[in-house]
N, C-alpha and C. Protein backbone atom coordinates (compact mmCIF):
# COMPACT_ATOMS: atom_id res chain seq x y z
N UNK A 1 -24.50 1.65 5.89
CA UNK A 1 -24.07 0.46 6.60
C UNK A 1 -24.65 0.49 8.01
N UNK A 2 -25.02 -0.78 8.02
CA UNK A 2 -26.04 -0.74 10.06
C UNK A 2 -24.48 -0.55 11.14
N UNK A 3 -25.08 0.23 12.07
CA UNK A 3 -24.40 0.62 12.85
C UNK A 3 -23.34 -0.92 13.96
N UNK A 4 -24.47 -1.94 14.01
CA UNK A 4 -23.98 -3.05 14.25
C UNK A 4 -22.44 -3.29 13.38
N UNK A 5 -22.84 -3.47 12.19
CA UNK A 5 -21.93 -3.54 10.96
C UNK A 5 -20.42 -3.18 11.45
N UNK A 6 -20.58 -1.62 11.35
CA UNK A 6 -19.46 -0.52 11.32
C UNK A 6 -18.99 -1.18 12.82
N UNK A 7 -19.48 -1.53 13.90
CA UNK A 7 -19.23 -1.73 15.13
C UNK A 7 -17.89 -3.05 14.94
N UNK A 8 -18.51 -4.04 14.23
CA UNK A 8 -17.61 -5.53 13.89
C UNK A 8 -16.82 -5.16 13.47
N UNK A 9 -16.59 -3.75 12.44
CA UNK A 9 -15.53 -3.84 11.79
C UNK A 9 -14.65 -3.16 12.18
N UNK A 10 -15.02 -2.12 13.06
CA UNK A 10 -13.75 -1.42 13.80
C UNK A 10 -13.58 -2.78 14.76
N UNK A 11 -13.57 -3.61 15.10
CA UNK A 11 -13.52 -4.57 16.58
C UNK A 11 -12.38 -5.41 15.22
N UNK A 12 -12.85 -5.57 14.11
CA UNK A 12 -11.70 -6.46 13.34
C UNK A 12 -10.82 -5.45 13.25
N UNK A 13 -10.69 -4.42 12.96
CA UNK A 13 -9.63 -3.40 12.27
C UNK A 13 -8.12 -3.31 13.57
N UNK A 14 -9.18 -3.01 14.68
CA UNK A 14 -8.52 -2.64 16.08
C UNK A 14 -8.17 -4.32 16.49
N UNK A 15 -8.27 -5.09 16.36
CA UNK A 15 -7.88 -6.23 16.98
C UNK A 15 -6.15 -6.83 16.27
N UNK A 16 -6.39 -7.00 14.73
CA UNK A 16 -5.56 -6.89 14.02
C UNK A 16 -4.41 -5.67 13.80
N UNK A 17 -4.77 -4.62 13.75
CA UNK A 17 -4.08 -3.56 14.35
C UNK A 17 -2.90 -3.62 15.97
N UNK A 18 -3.52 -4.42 16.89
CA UNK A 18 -2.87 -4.75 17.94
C UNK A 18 -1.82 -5.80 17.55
N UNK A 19 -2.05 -6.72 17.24
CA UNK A 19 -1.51 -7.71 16.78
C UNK A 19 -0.16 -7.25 15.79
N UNK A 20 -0.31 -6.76 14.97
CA UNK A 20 0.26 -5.73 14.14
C UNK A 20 2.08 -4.70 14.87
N UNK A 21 0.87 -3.93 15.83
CA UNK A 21 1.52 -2.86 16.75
C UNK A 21 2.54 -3.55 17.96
N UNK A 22 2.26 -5.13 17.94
CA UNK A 22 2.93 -5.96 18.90
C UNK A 22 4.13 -6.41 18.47
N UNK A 23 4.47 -6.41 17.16
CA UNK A 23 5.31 -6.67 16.64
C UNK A 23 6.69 -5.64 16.82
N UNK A 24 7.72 -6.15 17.50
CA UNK A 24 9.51 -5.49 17.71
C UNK A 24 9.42 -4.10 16.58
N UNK A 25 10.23 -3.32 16.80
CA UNK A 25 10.73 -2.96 15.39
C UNK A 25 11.87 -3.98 14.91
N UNK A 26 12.27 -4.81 15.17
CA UNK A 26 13.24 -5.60 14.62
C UNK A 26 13.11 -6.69 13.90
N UNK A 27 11.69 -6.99 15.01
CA UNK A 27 10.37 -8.04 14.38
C UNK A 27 10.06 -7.30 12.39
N UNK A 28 9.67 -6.19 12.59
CA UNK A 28 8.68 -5.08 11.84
C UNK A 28 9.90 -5.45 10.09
N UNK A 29 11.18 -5.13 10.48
CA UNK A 29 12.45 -4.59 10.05
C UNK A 29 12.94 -6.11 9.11
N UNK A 30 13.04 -7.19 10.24
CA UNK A 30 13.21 -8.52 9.41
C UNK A 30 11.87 -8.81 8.45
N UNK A 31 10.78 -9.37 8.79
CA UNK A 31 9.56 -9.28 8.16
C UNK A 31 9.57 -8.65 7.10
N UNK A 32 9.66 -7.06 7.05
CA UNK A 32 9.56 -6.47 5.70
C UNK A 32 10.60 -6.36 4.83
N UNK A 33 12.19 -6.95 4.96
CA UNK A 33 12.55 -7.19 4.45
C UNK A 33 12.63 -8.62 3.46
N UNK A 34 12.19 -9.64 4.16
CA UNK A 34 11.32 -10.79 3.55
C UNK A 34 10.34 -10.50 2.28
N UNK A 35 9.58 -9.70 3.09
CA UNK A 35 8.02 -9.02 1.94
C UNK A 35 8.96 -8.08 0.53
N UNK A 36 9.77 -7.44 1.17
CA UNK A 36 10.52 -7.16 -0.49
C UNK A 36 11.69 -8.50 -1.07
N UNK A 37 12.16 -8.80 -0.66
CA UNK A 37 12.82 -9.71 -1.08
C UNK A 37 11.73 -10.33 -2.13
N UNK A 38 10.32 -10.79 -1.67
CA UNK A 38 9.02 -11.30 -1.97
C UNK A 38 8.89 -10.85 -3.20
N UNK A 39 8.51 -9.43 -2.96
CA UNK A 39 8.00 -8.55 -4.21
C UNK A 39 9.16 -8.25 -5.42
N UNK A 40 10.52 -8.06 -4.91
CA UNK A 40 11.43 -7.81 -5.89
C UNK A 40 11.77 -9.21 -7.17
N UNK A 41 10.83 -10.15 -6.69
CA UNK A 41 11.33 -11.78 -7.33
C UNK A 41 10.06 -11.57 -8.29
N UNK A 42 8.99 -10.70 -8.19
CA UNK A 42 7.35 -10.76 -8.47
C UNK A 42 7.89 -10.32 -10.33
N UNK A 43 7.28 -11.19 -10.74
CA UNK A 43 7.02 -10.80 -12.36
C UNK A 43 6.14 -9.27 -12.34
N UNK A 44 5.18 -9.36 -11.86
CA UNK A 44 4.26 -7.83 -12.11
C UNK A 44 5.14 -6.59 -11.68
N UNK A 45 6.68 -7.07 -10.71
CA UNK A 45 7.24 -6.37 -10.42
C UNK A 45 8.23 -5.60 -11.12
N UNK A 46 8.84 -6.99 -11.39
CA UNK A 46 10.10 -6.80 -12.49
C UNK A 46 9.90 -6.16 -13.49
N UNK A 47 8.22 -6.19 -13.79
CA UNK A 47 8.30 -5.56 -15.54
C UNK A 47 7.93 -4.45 -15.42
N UNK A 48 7.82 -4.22 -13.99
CA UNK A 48 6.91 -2.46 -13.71
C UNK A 48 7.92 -1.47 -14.10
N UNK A 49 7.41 -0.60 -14.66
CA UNK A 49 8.36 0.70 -14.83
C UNK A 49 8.21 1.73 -14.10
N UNK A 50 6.76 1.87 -13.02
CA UNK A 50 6.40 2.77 -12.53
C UNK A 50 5.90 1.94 -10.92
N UNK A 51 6.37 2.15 -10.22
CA UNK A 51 6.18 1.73 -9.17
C UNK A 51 5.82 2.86 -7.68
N UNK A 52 4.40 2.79 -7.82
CA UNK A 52 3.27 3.43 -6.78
C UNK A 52 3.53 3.34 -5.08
N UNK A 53 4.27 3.82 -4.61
CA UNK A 53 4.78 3.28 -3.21
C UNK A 53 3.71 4.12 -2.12
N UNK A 54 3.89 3.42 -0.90
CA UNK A 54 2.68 4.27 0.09
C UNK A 54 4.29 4.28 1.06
N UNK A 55 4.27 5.11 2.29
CA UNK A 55 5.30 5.79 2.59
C UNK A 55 5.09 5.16 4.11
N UNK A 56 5.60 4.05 4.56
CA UNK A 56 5.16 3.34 5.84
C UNK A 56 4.98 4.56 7.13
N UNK A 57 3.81 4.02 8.06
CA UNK A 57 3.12 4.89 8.60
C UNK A 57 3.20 3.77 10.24
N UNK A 58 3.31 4.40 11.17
CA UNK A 58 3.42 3.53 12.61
C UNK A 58 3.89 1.86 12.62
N UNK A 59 3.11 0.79 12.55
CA UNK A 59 3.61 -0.54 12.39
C UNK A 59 3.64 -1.33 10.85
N UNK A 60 3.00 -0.08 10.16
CA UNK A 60 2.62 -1.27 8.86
C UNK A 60 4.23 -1.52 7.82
N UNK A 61 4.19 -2.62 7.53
CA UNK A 61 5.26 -2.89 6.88
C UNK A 61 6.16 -2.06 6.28
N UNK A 62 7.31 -2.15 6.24
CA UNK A 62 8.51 -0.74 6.39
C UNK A 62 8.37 -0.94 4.49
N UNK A 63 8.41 0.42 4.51
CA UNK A 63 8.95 0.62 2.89
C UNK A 63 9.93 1.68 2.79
N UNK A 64 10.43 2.22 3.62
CA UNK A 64 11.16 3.67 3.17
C UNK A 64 12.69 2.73 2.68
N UNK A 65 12.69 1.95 3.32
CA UNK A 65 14.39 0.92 2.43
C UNK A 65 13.71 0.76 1.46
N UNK A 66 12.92 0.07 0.88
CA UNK A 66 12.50 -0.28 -0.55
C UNK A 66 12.64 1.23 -1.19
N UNK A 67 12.03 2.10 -0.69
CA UNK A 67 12.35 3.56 -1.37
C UNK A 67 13.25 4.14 -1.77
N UNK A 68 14.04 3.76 -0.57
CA UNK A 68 15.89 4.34 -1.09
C UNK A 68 16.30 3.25 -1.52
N UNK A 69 16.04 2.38 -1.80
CA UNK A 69 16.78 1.25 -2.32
C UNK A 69 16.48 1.34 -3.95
N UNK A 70 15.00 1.86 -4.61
CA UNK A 70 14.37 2.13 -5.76
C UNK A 70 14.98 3.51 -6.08
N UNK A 71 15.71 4.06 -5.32
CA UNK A 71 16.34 5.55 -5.70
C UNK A 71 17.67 5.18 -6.34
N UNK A 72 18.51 4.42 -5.53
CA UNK A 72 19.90 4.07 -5.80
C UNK A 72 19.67 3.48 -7.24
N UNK A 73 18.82 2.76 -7.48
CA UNK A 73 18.65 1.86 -8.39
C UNK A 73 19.15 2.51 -9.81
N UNK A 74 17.49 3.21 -9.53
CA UNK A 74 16.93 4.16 -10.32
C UNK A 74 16.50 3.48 -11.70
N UNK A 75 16.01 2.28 -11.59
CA UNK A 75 15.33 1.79 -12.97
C UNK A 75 13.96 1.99 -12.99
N UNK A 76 13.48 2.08 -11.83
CA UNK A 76 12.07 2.17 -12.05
C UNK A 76 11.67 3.96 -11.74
N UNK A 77 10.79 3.91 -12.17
CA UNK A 77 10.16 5.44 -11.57
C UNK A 77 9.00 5.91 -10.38
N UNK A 78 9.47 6.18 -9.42
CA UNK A 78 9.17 6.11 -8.13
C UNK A 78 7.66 7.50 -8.11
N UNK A 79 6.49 6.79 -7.41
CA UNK A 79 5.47 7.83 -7.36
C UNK A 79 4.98 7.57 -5.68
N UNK A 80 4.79 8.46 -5.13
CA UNK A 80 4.34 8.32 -3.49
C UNK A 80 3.06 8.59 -3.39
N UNK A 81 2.12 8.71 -2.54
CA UNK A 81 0.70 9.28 -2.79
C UNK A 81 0.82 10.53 -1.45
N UNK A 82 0.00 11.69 -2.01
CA UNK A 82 -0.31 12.55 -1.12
C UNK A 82 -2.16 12.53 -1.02
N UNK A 83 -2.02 12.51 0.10
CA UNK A 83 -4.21 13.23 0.52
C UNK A 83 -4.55 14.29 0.06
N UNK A 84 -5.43 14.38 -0.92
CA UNK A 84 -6.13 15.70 -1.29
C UNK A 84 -7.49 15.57 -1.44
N UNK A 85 -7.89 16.03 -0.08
CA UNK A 85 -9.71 16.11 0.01
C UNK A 85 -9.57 14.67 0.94
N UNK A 86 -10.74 14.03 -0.39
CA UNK A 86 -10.80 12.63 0.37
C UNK A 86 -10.11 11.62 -0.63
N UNK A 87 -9.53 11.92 -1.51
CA UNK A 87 -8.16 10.89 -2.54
C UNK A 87 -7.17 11.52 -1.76
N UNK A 88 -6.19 10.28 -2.94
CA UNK A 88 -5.03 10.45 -3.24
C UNK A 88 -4.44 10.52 -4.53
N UNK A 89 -3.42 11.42 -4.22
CA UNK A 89 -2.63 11.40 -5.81
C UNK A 89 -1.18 10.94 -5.30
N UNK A 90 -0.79 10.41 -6.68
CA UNK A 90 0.36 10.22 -6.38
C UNK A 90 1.64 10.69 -7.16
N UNK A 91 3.01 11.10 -6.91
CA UNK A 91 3.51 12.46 -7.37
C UNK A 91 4.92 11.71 -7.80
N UNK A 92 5.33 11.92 -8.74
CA UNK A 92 6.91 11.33 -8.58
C UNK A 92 7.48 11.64 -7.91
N UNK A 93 8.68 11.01 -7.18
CA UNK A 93 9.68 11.47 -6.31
C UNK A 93 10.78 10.90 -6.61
N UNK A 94 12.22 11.80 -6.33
CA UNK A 94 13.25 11.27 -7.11
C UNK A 94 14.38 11.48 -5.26
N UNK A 95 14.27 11.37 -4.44
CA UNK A 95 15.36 11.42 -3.23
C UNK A 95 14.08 11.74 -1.91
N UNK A 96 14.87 11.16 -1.20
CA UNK A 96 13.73 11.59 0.09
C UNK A 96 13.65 12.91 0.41
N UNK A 97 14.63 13.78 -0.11
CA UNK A 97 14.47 14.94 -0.18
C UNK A 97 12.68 15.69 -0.70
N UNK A 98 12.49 14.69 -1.40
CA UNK A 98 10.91 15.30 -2.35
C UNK A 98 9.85 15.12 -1.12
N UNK A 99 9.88 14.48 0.32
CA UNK A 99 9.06 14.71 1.20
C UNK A 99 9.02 15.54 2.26
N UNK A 100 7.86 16.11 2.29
CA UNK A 100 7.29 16.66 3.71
C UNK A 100 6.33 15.86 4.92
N UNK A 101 6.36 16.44 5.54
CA UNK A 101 4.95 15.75 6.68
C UNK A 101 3.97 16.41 5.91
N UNK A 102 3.09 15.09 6.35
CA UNK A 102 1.72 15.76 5.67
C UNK A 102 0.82 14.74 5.94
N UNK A 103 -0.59 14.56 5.72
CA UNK A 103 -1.40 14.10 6.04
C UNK A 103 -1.50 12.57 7.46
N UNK A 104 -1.77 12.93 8.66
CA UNK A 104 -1.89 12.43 9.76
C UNK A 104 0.01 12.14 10.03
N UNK A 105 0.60 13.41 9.68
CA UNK A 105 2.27 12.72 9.95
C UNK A 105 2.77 12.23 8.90
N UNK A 106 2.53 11.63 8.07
CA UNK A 106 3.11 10.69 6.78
C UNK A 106 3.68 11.43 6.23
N UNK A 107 4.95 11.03 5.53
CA UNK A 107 5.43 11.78 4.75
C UNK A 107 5.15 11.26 3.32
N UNK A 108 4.74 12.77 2.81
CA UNK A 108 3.88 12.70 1.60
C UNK A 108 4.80 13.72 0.83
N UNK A 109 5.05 13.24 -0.74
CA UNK A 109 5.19 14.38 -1.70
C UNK A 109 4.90 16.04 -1.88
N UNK A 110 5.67 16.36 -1.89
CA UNK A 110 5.68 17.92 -2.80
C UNK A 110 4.20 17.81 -3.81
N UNK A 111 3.57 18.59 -3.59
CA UNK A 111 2.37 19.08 -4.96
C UNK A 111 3.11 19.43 -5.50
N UNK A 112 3.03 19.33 -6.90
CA UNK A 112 3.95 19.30 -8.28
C UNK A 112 2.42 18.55 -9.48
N UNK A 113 2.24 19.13 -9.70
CA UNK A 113 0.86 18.82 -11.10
C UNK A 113 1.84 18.21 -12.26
N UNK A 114 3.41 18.72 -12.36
CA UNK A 114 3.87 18.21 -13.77
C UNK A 114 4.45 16.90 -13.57
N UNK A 115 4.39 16.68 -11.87
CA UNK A 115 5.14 15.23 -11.62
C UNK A 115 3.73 14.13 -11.16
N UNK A 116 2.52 14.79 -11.24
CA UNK A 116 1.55 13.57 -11.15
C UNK A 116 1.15 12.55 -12.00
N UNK A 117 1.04 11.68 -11.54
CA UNK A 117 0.93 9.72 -11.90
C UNK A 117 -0.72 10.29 -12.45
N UNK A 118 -0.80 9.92 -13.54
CA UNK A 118 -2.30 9.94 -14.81
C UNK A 118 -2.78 8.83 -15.19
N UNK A 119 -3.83 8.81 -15.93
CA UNK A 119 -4.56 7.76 -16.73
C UNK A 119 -3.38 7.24 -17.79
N UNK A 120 -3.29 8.66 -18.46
CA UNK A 120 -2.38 8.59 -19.69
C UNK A 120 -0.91 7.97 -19.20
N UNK A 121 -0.60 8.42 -18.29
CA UNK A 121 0.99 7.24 -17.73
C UNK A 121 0.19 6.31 -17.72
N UNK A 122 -0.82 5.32 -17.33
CA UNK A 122 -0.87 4.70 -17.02
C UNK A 122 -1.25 3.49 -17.73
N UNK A 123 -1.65 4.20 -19.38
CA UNK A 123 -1.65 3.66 -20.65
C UNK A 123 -0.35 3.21 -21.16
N UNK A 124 0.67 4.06 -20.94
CA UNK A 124 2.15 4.40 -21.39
C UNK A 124 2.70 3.68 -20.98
N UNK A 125 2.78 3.03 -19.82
CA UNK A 125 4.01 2.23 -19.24
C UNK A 125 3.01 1.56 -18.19
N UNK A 126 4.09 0.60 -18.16
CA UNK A 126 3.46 -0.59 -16.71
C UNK A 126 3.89 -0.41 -15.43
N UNK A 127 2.69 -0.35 -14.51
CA UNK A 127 2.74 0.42 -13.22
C UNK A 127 2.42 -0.76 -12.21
N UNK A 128 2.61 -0.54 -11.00
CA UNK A 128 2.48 -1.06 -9.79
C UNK A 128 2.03 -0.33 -8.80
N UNK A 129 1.17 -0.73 -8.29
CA UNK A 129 0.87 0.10 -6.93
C UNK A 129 1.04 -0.25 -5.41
N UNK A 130 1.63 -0.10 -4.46
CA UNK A 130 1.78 -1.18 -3.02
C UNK A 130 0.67 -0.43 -2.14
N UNK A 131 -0.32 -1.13 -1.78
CA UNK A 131 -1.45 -0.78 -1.28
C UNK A 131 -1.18 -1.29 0.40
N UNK A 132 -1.33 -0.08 0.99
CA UNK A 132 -1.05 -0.49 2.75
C UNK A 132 -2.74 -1.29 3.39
N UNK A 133 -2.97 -2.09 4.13
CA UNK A 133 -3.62 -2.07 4.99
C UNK A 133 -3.91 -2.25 6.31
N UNK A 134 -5.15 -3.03 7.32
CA UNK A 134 -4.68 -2.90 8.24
C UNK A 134 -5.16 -4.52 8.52
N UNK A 135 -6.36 -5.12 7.75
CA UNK A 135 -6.40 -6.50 7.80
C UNK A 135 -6.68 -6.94 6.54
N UNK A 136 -6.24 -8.01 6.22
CA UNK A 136 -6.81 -9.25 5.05
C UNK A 136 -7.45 -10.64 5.36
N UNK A 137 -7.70 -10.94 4.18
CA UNK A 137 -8.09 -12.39 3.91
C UNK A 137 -7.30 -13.34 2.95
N UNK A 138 -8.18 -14.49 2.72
CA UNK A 138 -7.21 -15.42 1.83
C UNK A 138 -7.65 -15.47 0.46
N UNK A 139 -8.91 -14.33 0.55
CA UNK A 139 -9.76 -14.35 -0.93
C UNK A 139 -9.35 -13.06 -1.39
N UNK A 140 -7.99 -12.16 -0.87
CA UNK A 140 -7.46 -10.90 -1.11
C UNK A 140 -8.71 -9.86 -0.46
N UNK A 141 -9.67 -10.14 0.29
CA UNK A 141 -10.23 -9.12 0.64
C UNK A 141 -9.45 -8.16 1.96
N UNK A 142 -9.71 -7.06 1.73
CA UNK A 142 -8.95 -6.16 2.63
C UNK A 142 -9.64 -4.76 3.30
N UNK A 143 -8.97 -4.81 4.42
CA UNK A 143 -9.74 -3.42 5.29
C UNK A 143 -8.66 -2.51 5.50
N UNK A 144 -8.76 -1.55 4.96
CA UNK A 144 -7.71 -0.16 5.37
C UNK A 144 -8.16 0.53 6.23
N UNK A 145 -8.01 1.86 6.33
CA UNK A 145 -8.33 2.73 8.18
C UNK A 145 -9.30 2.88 7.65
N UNK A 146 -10.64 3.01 6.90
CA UNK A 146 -11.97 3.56 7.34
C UNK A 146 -12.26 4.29 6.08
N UNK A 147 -10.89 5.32 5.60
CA UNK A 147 -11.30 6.59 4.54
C UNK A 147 -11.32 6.00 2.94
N UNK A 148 -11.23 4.88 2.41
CA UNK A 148 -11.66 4.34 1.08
C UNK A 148 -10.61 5.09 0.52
N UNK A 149 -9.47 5.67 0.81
CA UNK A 149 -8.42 6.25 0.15
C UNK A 149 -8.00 5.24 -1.10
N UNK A 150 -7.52 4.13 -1.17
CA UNK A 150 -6.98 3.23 -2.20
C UNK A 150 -8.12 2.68 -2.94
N UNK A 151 -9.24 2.53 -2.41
CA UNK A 151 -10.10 1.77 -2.92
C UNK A 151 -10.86 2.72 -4.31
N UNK A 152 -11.18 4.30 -3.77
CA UNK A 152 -11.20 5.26 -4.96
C UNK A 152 -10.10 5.10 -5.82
N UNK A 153 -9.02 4.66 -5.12
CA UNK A 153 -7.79 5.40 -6.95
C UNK A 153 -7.98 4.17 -7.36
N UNK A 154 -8.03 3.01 -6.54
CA UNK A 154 -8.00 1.73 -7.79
C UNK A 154 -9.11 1.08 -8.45
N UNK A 155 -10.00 1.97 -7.96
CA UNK A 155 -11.78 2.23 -9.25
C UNK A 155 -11.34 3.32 -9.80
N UNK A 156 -10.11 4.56 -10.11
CA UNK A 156 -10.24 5.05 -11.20
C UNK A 156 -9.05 4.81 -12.29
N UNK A 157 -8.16 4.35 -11.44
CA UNK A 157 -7.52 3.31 -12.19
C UNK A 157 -7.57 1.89 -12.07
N UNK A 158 -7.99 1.73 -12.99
CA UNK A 158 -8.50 0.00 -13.41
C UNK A 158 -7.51 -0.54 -14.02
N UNK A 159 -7.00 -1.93 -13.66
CA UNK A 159 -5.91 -2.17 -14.68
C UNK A 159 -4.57 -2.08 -14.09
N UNK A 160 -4.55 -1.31 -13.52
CA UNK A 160 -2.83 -0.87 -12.49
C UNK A 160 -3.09 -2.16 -11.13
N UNK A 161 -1.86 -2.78 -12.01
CA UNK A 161 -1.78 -3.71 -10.62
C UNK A 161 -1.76 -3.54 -9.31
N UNK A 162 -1.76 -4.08 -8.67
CA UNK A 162 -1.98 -4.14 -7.05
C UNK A 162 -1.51 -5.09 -6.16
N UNK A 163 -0.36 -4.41 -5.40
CA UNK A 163 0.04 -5.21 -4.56
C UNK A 163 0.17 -5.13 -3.06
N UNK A 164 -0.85 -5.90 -2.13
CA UNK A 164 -0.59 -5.12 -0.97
C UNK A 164 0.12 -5.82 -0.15
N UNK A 165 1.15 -5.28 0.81
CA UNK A 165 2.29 -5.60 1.79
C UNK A 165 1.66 -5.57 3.40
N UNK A 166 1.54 -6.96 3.74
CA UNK A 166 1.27 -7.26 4.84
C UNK A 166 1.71 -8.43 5.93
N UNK A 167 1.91 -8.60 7.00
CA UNK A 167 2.30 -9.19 8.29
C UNK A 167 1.65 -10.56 8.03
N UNK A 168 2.37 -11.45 8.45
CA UNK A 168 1.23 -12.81 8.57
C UNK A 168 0.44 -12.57 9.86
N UNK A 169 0.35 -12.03 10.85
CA UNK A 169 -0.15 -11.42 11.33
C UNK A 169 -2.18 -10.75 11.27
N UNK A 170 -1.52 -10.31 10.27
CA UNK A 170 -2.76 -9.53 10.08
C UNK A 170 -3.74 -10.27 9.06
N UNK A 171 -2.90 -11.28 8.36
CA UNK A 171 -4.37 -12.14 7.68
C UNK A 171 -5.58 -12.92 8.50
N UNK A 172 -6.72 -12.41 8.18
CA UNK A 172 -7.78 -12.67 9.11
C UNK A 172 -8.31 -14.49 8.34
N UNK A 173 -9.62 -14.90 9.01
CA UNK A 173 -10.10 -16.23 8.40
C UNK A 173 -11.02 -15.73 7.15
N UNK A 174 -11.80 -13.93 7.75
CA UNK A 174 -12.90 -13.83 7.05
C UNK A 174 -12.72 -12.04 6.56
N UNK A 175 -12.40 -11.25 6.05
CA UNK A 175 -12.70 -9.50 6.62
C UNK A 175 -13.95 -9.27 5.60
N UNK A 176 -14.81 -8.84 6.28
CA UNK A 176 -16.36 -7.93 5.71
C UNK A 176 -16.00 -7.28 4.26
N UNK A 177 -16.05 -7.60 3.06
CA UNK A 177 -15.66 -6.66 2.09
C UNK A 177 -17.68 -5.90 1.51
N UNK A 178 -17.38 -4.87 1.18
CA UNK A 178 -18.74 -4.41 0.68
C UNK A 178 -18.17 -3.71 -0.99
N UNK A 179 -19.29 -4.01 -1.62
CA UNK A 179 -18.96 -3.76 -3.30
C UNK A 179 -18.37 -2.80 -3.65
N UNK A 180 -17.87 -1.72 -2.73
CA UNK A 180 -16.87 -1.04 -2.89
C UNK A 180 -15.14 -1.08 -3.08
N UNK A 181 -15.84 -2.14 -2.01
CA UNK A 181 -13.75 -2.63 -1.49
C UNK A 181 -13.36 -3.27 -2.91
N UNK A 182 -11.75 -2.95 -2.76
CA UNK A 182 -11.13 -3.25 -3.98
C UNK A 182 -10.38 -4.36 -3.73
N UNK A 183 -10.19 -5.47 -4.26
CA UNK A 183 -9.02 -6.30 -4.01
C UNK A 183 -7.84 -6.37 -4.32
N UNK A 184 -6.83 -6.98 -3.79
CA UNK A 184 -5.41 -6.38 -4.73
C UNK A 184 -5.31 -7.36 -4.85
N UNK A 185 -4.67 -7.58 -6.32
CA UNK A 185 -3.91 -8.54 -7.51
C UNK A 185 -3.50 -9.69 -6.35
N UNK A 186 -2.67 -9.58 -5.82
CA UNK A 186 -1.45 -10.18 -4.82
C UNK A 186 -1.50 -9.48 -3.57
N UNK A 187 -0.79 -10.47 -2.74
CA UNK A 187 -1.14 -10.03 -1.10
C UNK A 187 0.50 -10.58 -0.61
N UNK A 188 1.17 -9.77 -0.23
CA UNK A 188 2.63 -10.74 -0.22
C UNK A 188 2.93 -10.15 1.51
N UNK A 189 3.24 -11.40 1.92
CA UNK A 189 3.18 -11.24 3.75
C UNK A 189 4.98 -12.15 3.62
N UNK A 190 5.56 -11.95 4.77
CA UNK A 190 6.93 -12.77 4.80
C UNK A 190 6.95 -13.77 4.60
N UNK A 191 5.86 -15.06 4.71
CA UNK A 191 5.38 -16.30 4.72
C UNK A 191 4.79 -16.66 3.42
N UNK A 192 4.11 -15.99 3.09
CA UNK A 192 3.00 -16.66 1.79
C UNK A 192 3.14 -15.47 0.62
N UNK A 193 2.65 -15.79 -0.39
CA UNK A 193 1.44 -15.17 -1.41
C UNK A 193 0.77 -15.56 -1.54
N UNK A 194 -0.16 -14.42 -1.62
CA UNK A 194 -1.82 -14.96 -1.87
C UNK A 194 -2.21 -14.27 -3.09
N UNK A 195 -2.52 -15.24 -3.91
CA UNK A 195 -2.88 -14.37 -5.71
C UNK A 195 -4.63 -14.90 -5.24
């Protein structure tokens, strides 16, 4: 990628990011309760049995209530993602108890190989994944921090829906996608969906 390139796109990433980071926590707190309210009404939701959560990280839309809220439940089966290398896996978790700090602060899953999310689960039952980022579009294109973390697992799982949780805020007019970037299914912000 030309260095120009990479230049625009940290200037979109970091701009939206501010915008983002400007937001109350109370602002942050109402908002993402909207965005689940959103997602809990979602057909791809309701029928999921396996639901892929990312573990909210500085401003991006709160999920740890959706987490304990999917614990109390307990109908669905809860998987978090941990960093290993340059992926992610993602691990079941059954109480917030199953996290540590781990990768840049986040709290990430216990390594556990007999509790990792597979191809073969992923044949077996119907899954969901909530994909964090840091800007979108209205054509579902999306920019995460830089490391292609989501964009690898959802080229090796194909097929596993995708849903990413974002700010009205952060939807851009245009974001740079390159044939790598992955799009997600649905884009659910407090205001809209975008299929």
């Amino acid at each position: 990628m030309a260095e120009k390139e990479m230049i625009n796109k940290q200037n979109i990433r970091t701009k939206y990011l501010n915008l983002r980071n400007n937001l109350s926590l109370s602002e942050r707190k109402e908002k993402s309760r909207k965005i689940w309210d959103k997602l809990m009404a979602e057909p791809s939701y309701q029928k999921a049995q396996a639901v892929l959560v990312y573990m909210d990280y500085r401003s991006e839309v709160m999920t740890t209530g959706l987490v304990e809220e999917l614990f109390k439940k307990g109908e669905k089966r809860v998987f978090a993602p941990r960093v290993e290398g340059m992926d992610i896996h993602f691990y079941e978790v059954h109480s917030m108890e199953d996290f540590e700090s781990g990768y840049q602060g986040i709290r990430e899953p216990k390594e556990d190989w007999e509790k990792l999310f597979t191809l073969q689960m992923m044949s077996e039952m119907k899954g969901l994944v909530l994909v964090p980022g840091a800007v979108f579009d209205r054509q579902r294109g999306r920019m995460g921090y830089g490391k292609g973390f989501y964009d690898r697992f959802l080229a090796e799982y194909i097929g596993l829906n995708s849903v990413a949780l974002a700010f009205s805020c952060q939807i851009a007019k245009r974001v740079p996608v390159e044939e790598h970037d992955i799009r997600p299914d649905l884009i659910i912000t407090e205001d809209e969906m975008i299929r």
